[in-house]
Protein backbone atom coordinates (compact mmCIF):
# COMPACT_ATOMS: atom_id res chain seq x y z
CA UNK A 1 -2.82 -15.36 17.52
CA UNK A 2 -0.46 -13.85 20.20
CA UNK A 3 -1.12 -10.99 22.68
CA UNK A 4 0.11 -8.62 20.57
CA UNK A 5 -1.54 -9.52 16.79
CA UNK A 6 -4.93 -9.47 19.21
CA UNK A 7 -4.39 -6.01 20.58
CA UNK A 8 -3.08 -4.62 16.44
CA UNK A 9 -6.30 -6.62 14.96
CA UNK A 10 -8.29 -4.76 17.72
CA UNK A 11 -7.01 -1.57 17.07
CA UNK A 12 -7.20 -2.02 13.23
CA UNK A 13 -10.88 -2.95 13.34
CA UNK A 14 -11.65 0.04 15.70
CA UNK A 15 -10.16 2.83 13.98
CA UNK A 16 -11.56 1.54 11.23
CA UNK A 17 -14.74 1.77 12.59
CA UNK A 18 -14.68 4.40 15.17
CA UNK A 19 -11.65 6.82 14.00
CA UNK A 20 -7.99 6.53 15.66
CA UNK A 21 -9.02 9.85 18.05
CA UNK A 22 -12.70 8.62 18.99
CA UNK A 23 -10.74 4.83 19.62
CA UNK A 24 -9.64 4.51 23.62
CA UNK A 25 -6.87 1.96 25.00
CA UNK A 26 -9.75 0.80 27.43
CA UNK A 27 -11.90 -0.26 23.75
CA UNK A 28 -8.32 -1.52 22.07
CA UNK A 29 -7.59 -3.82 25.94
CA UNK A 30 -11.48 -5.23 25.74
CA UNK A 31 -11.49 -5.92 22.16
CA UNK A 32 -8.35 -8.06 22.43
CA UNK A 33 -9.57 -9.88 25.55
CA UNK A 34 -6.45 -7.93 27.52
CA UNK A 35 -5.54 -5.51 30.66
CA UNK A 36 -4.98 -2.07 29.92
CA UNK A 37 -1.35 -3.21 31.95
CA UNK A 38 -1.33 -5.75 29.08
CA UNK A 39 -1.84 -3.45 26.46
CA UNK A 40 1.12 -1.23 27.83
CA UNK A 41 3.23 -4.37 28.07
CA UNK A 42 3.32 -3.87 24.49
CA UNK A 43 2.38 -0.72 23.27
CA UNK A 44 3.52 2.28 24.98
CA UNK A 45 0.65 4.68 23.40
CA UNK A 46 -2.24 4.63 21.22
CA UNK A 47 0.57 6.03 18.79
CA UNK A 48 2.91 3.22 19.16
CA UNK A 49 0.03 1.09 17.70
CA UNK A 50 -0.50 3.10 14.83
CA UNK A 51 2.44 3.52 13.78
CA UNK A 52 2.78 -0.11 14.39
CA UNK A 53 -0.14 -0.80 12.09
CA UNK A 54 1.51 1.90 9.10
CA UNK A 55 4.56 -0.13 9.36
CA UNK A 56 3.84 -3.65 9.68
CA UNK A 57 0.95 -3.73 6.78
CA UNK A 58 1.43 -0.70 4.71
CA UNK A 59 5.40 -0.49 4.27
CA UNK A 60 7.38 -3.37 5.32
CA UNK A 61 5.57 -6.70 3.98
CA UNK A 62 4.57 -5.03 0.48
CA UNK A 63 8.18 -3.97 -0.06
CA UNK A 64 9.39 -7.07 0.33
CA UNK A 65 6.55 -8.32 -1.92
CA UNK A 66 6.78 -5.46 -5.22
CA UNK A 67 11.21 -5.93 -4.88
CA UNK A 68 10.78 -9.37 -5.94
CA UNK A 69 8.56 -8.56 -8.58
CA UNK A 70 10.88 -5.49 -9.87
CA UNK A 71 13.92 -7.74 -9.21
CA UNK A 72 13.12 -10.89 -11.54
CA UNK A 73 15.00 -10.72 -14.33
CA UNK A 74 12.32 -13.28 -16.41
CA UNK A 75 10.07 -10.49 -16.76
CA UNK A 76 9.80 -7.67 -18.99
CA UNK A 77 9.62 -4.20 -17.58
CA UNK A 78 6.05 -4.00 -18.92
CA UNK A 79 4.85 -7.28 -17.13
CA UNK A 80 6.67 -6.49 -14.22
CA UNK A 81 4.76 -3.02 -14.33
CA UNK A 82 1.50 -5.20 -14.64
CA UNK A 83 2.17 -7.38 -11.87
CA UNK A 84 3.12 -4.51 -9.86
CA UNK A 85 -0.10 -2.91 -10.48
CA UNK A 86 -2.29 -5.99 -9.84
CA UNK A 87 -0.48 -6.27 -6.83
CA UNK A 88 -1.58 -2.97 -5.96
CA UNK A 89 -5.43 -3.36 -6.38
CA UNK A 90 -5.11 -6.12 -5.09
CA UNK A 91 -3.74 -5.38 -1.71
CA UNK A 92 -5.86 -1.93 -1.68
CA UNK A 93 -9.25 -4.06 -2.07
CA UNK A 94 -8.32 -7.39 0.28
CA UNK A 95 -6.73 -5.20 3.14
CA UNK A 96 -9.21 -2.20 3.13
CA UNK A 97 -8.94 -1.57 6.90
CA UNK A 98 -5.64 -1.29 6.33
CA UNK A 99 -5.29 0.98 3.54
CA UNK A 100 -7.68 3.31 5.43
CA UNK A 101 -5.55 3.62 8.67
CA UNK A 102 -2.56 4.05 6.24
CA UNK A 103 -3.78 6.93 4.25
CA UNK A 104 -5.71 8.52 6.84
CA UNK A 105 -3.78 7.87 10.30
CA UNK A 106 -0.53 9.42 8.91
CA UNK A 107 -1.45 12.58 9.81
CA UNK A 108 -1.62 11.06 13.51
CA UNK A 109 1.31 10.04 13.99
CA UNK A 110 4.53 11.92 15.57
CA UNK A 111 7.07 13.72 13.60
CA UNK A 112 9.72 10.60 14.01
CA UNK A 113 7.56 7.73 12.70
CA UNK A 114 5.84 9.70 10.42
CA UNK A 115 9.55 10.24 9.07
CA UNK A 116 10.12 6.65 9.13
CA UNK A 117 6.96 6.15 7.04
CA UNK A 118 7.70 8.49 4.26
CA UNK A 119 11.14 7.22 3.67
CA UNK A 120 9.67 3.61 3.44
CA UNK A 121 7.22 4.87 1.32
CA UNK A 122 9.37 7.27 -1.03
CA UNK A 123 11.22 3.72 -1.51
CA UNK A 124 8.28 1.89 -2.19
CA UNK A 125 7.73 4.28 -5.22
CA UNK A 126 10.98 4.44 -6.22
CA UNK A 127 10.48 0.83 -7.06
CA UNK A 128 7.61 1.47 -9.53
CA UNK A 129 10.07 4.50 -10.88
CA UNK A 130 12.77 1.31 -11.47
CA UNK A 131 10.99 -0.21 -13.55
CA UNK A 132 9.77 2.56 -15.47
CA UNK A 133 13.24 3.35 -16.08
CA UNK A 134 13.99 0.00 -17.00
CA UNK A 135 11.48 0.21 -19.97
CA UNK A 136 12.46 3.34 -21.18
CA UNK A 137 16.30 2.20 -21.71
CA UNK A 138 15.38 -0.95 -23.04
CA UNK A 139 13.56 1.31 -25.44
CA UNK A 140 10.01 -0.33 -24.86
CA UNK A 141 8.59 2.95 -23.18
CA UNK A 142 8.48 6.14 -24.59
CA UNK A 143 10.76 8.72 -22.86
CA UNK A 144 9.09 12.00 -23.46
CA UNK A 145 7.83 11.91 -20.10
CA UNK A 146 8.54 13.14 -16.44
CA UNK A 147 8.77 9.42 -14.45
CA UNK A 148 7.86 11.52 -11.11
CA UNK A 149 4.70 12.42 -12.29
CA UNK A 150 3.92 9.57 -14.61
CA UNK A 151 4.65 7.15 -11.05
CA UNK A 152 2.13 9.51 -9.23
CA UNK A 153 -0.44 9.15 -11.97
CA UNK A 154 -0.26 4.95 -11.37
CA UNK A 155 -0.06 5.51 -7.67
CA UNK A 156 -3.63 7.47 -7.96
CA UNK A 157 -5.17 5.42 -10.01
CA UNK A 158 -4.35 2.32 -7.81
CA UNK A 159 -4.43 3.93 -4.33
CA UNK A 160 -7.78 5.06 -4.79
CA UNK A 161 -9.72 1.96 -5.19
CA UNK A 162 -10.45 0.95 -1.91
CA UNK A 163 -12.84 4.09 -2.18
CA UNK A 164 -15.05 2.49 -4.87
CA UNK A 165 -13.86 -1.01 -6.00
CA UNK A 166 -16.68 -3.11 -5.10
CA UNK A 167 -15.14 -6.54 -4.46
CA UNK A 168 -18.74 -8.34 -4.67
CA UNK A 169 -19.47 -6.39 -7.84
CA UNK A 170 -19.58 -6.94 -11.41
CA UNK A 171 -15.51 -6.42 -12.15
CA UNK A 172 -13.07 -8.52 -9.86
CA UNK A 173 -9.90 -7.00 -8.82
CA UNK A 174 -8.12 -8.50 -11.21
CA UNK A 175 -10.48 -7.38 -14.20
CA UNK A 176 -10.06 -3.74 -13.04
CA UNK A 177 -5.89 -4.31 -12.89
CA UNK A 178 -6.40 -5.48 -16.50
CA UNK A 179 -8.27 -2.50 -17.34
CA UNK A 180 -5.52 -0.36 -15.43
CA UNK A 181 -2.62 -2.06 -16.70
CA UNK A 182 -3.72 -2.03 -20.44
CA UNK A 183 -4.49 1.74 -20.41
CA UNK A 184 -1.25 2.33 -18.33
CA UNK A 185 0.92 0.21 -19.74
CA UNK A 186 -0.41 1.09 -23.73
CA UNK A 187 0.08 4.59 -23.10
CA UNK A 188 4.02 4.25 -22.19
CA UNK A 189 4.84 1.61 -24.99
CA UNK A 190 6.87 3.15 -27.79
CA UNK A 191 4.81 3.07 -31.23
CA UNK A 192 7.09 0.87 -33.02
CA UNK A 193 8.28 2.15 -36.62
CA UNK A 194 6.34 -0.02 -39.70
């Protein structure tokens, strides 16, 4: 692991543990085995890593990831809008820390980044909307529906497992996408006429 990757898995585990505002650059340097001068060789603020941390995990890796998904033309837009969802509990239960500083640090950051943030973010869902879309023209989903809210509705049902989703208990993350998907997905399908 380089310099910096030590000093961003420092911060992530202490304002995960401690809170971004309770979290000093002296705690981030020691916890990453570096100078304070070290940790300014890289990070000009305690904001710098946060938004570091926002952008890095929460935005620019997972739309990468959910583009591909949306983008393969071997899938239907109902198992594309299962995979998307698995990939979403998924990544909400393996990178908890993460998901944390994402939802919660946002608030931290400066006007700028937190621009940059909610653009990257605003295209992340606009993804999910895609493919909504996609199934409504193919005429697999119904279309009685506002897609805003209906994207929303997925987004809070996914989003808010790293609150509760146990991953040592008695449903794995990929039993509770199931569950997810099947009452998502069922309740867009078109009945089709007998």
């Amino acid at each position: 692991m380089n310099t910096r990757d030590k000093i961003l898995e420092s911060a992530l585990h202490l304002f995960d543990e401690k809170g971004y505002h309770q979290t000093s650059i002296q705690e981030i340097s020691e916890g990453a085995g570096v100078s304070k001068g070290g940790f300014f060789h890289y990070f000009p603020s305690k904001n710098d890593i946060l938004f570091a941390l926002q952008e890095s995990f929460c935005i620019d890796s997972h739309l990468n990831n959910i583009e591909k998904v949306a983008l393969n033309d071997d899938l239907s837009p109902a198992e594309k809008l299962h995979k998307l969802i698995d990939y979403e509990v998924y990544t909400h239960v393996k990178n908890r820390p993460n998901v944390v500083i994402f939802y919660h640090g946002l608030k931290n950051l400066s006007e700028d980044k937190i621009k940059i943030i909610k653009e990257k973010r605003d295209r992340y869902e606009e993804i999910f909307r895609k493919v909504i879309r996609q199934g409504i023209e193919r005429g697999d989903f119904k279309d009685d529906f506002d897609i805003n809210i209906v994207s929303k509705a997925l987004f809070g049902m996914c989003n808010w497992t790293y609150m509760w989703l146990d991953p040592e208990g008695p449903m794995t993350p990929g039993q509770i996408s199931d569950t997810f998907s099947k009452l998502f997905i069922d309740g867009l399908h078109k009945k089709r006429e007998a």
